[in-house]
N, C-alpha and C. Protein backbone atom coordinates (compact mmCIF):
# COMPACT_ATOMS: atom_id res chain seq x y z
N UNK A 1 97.13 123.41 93.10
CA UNK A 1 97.79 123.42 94.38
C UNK A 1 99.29 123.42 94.15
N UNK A 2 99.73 123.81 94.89
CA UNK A 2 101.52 124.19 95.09
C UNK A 2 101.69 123.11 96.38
N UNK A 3 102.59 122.38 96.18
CA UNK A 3 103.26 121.19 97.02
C UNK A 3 103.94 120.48 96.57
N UNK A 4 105.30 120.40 97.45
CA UNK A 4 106.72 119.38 96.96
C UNK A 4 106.09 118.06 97.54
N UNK A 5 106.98 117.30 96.65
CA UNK A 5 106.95 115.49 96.96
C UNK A 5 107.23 115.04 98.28
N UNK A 6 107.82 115.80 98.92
CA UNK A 6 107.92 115.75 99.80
C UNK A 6 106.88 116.21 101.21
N UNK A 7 106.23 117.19 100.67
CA UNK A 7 104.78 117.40 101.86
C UNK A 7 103.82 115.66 101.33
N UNK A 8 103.91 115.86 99.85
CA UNK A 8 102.66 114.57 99.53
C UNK A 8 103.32 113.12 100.02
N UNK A 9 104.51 113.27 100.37
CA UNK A 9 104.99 111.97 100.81
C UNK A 9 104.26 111.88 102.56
N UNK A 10 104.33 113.22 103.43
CA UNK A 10 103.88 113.00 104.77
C UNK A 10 102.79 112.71 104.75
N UNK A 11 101.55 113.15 103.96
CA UNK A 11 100.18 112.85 103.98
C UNK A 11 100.12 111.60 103.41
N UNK A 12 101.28 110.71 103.13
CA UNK A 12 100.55 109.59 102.72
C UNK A 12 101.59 108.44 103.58
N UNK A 13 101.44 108.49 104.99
CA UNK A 13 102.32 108.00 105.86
C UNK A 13 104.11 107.49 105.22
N UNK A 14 104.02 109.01 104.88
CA UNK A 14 105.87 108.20 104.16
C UNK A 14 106.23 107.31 103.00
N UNK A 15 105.35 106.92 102.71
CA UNK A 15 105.57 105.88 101.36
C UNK A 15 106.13 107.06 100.21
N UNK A 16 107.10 106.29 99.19
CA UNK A 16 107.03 106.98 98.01
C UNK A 16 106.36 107.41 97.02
N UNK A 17 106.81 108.15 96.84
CA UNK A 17 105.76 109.30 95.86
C UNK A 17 106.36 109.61 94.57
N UNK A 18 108.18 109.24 94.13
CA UNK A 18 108.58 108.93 93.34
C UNK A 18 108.17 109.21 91.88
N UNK A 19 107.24 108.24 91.34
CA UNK A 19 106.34 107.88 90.75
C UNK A 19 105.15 108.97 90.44
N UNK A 20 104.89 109.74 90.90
CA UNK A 20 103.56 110.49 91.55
C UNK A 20 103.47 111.12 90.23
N UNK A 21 104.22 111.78 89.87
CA UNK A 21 104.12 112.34 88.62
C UNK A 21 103.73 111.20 87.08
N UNK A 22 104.40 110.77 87.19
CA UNK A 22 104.35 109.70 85.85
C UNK A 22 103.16 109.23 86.18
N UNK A 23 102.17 108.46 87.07
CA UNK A 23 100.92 108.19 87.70
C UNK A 23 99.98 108.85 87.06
N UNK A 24 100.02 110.13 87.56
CA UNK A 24 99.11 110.98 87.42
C UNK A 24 99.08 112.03 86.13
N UNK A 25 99.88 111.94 85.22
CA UNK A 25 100.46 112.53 84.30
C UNK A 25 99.15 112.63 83.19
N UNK A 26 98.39 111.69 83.10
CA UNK A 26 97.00 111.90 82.43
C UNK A 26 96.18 112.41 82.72
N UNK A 27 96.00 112.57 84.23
CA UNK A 27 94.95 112.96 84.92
C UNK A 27 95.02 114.54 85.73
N UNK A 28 95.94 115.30 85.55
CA UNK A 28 96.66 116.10 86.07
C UNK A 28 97.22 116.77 84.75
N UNK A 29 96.89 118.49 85.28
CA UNK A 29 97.77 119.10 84.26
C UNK A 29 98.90 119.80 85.44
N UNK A 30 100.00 118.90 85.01
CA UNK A 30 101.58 119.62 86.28
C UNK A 30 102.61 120.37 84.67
N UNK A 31 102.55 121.47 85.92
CA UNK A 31 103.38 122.33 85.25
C UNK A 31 104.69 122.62 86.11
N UNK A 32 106.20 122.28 85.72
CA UNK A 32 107.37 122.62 86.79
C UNK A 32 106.94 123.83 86.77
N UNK A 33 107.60 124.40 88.19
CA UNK A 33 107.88 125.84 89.03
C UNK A 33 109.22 126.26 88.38
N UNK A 34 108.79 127.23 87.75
CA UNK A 34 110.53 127.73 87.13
C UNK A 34 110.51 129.03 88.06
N UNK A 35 112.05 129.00 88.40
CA UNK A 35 112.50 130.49 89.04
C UNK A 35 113.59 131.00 87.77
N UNK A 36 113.58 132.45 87.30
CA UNK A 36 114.25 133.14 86.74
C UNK A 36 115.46 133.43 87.87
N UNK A 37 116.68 133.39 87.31
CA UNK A 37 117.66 134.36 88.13
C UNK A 37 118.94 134.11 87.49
N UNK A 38 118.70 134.52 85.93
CA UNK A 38 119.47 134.55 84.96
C UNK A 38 119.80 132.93 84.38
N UNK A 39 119.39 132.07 85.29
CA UNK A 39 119.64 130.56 83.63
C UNK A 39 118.33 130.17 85.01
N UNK A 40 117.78 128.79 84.63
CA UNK A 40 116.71 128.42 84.72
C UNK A 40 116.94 127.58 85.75
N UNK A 41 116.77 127.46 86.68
CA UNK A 41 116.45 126.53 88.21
C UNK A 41 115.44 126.00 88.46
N UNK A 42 115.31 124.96 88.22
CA UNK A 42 113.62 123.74 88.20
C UNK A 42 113.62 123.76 89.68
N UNK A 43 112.58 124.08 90.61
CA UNK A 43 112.65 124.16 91.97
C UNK A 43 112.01 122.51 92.47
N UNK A 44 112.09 121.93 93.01
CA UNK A 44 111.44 121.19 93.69
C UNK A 44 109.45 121.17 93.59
N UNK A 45 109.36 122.36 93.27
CA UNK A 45 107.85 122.45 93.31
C UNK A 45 107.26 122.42 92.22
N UNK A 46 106.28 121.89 91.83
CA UNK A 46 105.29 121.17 90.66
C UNK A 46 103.91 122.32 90.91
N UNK A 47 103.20 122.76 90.15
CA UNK A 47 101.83 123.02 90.02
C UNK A 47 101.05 122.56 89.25
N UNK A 48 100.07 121.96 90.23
CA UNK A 48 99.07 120.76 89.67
C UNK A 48 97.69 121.22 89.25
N UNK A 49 97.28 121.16 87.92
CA UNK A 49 96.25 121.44 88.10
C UNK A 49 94.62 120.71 88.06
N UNK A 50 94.15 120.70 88.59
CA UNK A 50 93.49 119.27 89.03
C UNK A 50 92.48 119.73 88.16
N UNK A 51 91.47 118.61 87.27
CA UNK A 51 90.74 119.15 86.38
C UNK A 51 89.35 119.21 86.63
N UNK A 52 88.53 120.14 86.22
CA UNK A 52 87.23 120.15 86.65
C UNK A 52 86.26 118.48 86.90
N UNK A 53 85.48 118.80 88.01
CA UNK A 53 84.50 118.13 88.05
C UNK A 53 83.72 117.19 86.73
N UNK A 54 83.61 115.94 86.41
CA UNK A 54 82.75 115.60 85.45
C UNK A 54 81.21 115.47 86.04
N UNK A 55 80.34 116.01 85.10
CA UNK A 55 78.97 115.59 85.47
C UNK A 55 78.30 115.01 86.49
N UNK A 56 78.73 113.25 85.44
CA UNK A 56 78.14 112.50 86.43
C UNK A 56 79.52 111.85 87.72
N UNK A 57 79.69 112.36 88.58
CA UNK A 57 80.68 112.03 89.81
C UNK A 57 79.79 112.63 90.86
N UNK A 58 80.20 112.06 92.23
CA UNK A 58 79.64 112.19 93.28
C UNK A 58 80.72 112.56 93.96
N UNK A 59 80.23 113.11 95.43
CA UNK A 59 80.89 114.03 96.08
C UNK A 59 80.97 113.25 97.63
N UNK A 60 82.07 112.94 98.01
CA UNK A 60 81.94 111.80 99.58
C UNK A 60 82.79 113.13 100.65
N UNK A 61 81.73 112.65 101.84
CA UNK A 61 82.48 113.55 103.10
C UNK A 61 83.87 112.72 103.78
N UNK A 62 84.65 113.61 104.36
CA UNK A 62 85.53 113.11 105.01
C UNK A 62 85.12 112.61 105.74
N UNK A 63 84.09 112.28 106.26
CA UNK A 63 83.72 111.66 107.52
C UNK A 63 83.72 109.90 107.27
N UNK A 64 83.24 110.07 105.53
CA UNK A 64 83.82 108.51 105.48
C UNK A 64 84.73 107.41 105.46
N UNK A 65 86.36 107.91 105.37
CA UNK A 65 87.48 107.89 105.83
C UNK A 65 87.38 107.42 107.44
N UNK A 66 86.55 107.73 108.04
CA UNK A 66 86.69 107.40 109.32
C UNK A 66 86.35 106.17 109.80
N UNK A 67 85.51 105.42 109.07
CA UNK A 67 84.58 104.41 109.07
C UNK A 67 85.33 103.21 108.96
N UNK A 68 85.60 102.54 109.80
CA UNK A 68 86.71 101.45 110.10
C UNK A 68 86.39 100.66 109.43
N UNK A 69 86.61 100.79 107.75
CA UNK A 69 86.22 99.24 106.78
C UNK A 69 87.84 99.04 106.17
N UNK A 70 87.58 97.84 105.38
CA UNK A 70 88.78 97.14 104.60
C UNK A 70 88.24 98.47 103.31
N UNK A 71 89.65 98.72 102.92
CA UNK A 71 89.75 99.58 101.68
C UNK A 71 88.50 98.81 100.66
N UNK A 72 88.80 97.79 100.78
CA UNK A 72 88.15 96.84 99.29
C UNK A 72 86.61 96.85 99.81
N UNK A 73 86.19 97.05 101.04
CA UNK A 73 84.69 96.94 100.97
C UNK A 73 84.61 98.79 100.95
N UNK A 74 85.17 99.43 101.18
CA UNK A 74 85.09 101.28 101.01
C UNK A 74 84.33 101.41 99.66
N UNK A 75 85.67 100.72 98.35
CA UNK A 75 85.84 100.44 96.87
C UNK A 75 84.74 100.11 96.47
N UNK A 76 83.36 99.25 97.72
CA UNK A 76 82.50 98.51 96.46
C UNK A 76 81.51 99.65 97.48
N UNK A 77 81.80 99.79 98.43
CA UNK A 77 80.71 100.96 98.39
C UNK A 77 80.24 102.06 98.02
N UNK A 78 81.69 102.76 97.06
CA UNK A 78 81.75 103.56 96.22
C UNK A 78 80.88 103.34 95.03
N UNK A 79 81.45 102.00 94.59
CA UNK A 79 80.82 101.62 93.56
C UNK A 79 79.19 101.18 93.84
N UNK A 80 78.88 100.87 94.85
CA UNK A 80 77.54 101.32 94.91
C UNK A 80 76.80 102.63 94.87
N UNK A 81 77.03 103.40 95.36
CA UNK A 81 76.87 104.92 95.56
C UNK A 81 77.08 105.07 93.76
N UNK A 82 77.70 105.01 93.09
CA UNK A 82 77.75 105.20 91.39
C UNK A 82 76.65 104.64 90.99
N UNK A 83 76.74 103.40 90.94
CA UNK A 83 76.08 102.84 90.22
C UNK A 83 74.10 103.31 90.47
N UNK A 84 73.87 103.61 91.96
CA UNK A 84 72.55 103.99 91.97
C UNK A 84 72.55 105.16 91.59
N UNK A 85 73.62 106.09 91.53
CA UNK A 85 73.58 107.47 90.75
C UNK A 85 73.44 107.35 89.53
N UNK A 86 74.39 106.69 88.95
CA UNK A 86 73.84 107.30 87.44
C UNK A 86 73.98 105.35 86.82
N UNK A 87 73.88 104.46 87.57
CA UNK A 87 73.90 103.03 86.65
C UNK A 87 72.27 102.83 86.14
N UNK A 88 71.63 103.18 86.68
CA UNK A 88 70.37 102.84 85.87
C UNK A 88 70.18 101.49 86.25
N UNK A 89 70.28 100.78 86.67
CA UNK A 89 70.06 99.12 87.31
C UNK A 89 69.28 99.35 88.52
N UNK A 90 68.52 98.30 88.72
CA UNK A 90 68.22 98.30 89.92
C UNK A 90 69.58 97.29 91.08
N UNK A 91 69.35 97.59 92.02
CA UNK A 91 70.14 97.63 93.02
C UNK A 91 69.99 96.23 93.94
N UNK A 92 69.93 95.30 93.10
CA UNK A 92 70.04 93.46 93.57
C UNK A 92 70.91 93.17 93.03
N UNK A 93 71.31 92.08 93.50
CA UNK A 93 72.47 90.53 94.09
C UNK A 93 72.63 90.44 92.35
N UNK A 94 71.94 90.49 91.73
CA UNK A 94 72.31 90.07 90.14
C UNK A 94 72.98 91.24 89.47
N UNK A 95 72.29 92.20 89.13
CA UNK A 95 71.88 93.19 88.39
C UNK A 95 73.59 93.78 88.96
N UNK A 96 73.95 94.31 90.50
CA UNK A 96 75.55 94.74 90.84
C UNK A 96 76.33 93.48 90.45
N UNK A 97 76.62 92.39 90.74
CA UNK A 97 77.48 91.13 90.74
C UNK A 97 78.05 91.30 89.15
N UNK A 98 76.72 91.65 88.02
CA UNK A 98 77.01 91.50 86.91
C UNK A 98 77.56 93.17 86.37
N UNK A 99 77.39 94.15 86.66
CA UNK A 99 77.65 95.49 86.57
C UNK A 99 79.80 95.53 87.43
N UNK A 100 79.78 95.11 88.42
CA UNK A 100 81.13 95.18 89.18
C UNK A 100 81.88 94.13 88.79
N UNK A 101 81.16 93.10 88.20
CA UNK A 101 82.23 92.17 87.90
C UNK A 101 82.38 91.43 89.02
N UNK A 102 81.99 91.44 89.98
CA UNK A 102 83.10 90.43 90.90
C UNK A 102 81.76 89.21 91.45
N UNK A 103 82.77 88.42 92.13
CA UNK A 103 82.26 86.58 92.10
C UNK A 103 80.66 86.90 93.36
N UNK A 104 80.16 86.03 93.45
CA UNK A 104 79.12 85.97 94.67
C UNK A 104 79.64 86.03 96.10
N UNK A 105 80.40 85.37 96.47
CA UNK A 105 81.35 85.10 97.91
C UNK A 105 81.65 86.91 98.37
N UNK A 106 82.25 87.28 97.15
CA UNK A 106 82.96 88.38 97.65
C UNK A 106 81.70 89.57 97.92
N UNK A 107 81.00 89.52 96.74
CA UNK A 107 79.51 90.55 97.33
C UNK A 107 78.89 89.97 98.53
N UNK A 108 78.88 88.98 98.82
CA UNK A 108 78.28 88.54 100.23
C UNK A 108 79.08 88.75 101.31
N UNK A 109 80.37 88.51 101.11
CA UNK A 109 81.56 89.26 102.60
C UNK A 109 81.48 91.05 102.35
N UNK A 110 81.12 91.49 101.27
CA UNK A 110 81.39 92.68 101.31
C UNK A 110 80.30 93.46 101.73
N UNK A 111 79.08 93.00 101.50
CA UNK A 111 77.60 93.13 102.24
C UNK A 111 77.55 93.10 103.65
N UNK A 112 77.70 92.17 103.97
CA UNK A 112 77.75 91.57 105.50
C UNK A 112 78.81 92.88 105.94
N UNK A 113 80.10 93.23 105.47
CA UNK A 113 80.88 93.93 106.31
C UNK A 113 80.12 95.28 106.38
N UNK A 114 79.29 95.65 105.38
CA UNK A 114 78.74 97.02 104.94
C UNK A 114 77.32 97.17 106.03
N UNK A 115 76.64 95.66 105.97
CA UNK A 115 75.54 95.90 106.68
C UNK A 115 75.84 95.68 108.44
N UNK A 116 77.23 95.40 108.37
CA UNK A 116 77.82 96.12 110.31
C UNK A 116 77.95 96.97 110.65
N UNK A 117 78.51 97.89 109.56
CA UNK A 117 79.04 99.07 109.51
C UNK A 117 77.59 100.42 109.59
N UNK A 118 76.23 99.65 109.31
CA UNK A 118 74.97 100.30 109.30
C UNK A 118 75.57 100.99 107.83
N UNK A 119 75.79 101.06 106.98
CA UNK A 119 75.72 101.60 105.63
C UNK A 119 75.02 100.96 104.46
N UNK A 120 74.29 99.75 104.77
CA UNK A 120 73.54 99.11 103.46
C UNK A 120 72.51 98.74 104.57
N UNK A 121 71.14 98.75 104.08
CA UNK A 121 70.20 97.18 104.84
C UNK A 121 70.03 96.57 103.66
N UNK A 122 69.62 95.06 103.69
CA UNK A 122 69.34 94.31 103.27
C UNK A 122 67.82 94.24 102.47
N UNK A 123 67.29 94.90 101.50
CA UNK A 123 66.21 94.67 101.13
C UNK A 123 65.93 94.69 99.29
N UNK A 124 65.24 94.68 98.90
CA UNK A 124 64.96 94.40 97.65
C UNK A 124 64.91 95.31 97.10
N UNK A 125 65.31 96.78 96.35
CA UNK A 125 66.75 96.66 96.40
C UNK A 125 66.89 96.85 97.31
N UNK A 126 68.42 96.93 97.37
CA UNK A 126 69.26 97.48 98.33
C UNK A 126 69.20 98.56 99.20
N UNK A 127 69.25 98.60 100.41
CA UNK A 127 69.10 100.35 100.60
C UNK A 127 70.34 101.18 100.91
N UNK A 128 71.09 101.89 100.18
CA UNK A 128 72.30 103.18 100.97
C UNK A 128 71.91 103.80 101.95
N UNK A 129 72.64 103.60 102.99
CA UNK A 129 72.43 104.48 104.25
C UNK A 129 73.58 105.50 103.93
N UNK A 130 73.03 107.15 103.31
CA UNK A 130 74.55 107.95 102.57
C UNK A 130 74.37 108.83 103.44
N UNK A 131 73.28 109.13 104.42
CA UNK A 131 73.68 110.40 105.51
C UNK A 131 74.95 110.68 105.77
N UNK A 132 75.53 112.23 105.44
CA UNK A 132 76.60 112.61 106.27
C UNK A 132 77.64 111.98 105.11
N UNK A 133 77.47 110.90 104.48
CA UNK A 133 78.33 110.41 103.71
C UNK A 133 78.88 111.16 102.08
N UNK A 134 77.25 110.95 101.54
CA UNK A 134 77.35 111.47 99.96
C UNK A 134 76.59 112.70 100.30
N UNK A 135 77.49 113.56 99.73
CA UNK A 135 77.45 115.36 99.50
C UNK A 135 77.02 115.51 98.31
N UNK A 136 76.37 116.83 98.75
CA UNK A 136 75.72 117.63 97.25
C UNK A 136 76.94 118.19 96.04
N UNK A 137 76.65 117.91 94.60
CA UNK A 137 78.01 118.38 94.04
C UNK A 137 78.40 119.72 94.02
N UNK A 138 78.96 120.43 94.15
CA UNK A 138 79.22 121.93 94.27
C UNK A 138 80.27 122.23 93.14
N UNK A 139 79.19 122.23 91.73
CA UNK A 139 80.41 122.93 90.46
C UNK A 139 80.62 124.28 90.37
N UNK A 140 80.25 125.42 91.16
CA UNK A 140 80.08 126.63 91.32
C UNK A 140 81.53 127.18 91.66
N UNK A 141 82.63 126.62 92.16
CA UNK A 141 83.49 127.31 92.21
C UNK A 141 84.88 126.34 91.83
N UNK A 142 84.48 125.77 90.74
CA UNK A 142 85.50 125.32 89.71
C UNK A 142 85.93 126.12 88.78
N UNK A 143 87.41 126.18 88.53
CA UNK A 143 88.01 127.25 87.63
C UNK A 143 88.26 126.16 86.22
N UNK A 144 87.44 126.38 85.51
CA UNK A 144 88.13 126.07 84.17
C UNK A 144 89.49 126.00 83.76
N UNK A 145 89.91 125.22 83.54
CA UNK A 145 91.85 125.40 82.52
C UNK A 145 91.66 125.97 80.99
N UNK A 146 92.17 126.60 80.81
CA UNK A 146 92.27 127.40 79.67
C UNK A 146 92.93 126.51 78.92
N UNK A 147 92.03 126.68 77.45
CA UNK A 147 92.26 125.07 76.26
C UNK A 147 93.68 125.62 75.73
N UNK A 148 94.17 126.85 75.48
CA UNK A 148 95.29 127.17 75.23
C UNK A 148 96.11 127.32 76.38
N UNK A 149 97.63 126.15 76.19
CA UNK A 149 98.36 126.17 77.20
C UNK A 149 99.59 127.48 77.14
N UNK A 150 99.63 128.00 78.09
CA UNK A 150 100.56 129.17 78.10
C UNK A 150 101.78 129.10 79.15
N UNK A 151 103.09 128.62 78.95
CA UNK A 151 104.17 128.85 79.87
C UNK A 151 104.35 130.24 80.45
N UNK A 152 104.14 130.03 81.87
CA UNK A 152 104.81 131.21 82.38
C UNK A 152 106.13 130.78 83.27
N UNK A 153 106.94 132.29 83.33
CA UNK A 153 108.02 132.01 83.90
C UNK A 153 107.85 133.35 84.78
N UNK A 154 107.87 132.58 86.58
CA UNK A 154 107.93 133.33 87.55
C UNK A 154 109.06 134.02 87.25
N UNK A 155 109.62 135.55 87.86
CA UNK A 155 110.54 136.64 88.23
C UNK A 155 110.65 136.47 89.64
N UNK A 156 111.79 137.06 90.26
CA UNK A 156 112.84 137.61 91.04
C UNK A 156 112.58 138.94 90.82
N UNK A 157 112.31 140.09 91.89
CA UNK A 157 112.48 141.52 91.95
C UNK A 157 113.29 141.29 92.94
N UNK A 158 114.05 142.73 93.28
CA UNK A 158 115.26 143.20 93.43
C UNK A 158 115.30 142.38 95.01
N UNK A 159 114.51 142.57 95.53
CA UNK A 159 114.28 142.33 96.85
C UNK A 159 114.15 140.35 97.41
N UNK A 160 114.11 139.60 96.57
CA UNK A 160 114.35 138.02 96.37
C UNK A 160 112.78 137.90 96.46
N UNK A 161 111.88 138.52 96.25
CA UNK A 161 110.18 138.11 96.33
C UNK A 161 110.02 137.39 94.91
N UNK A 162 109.13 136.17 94.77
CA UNK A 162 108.54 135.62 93.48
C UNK A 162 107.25 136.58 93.28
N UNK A 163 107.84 136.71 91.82
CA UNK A 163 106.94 137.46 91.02
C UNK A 163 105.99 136.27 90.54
N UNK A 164 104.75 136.24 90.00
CA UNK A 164 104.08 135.17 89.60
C UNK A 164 103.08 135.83 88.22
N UNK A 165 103.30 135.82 86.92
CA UNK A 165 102.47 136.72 86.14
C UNK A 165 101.38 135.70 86.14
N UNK A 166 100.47 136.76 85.66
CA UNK A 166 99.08 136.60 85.40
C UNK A 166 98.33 135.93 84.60
């Protein structure tokens, strides 16, 4: 994707983004936007290239964003949705507590908020309510990054259009 710090600052109600680069610098292949027009002008714009899909990851609809929870119970519902994907555990009070790490209190407020929300019931195991939620993975139209990295440097034709090679 092509976008200044400045569009990623509006989508993320204004906070700084500063940082954004150094953050993501492992996880992200960013390449600066060079313009030619006789010495080198670093433009404002970054191209990111976001890296393929791994295996085992799951796929969430926007629709779950909508779902009026605390970030931190979203976080363990994620981590539920993983863990019955590919954790191999069964899906009780022991077996997650000891897999997530976190204390009893907090899986029990985070349950309770999940089973208001109609996204967990309560049974032996557990049950995910993922309708509408967890999506099928779609690796079919992921572009590979090429293991050899190659600088290109956009052109200027006569007319002020960016050239972009191939």
């Amino acid at each position: 994707m092509r976008i200044t710090l400045d569009e990623l600052k509006r989508t993320s109600d204004g906070k700084s983004v500063s940082s954004f680069n150094k953050i993501f610098k492992e996880y992200l292949d960013i390449k600066p936007y060079w313009v030619d027009n006789g010495f080198y002008y670093l433009t404002r714009r970054n191209i990111y290239h976001i890296p393929a899909m791994e295996e085992q990851c799951i796929t969430i609809s926007n629709k779950f964003a909508l779902i009026e929870l605390d970030a931190a119970v979203k976080g363990f519902f994620i981590q539920l949705l993983l863990l019955s994907q590919y954790g191999n555990i069964k899906l009780i009070k022991k077996n997650i507590i000891k897999a997530i790490r976190i204390d009893k209190k907090t899986y029990d407020k985070y349950i309770i908020e999940l089973v208001g929300a109609d996204l967990v019931s309560i049974t032996t195991p557990l049950t995910l309510h993922t309708e509408n939620i967890l999506l099928e993975n779609d690796f079919s139209k992921q572009k590979k990054l090429p293991t050899k990295k190659v600088n290109k440097i956009a052109e200027i034709d006569d007319n002020g259009n960016i050239i972009i090679p191939k």
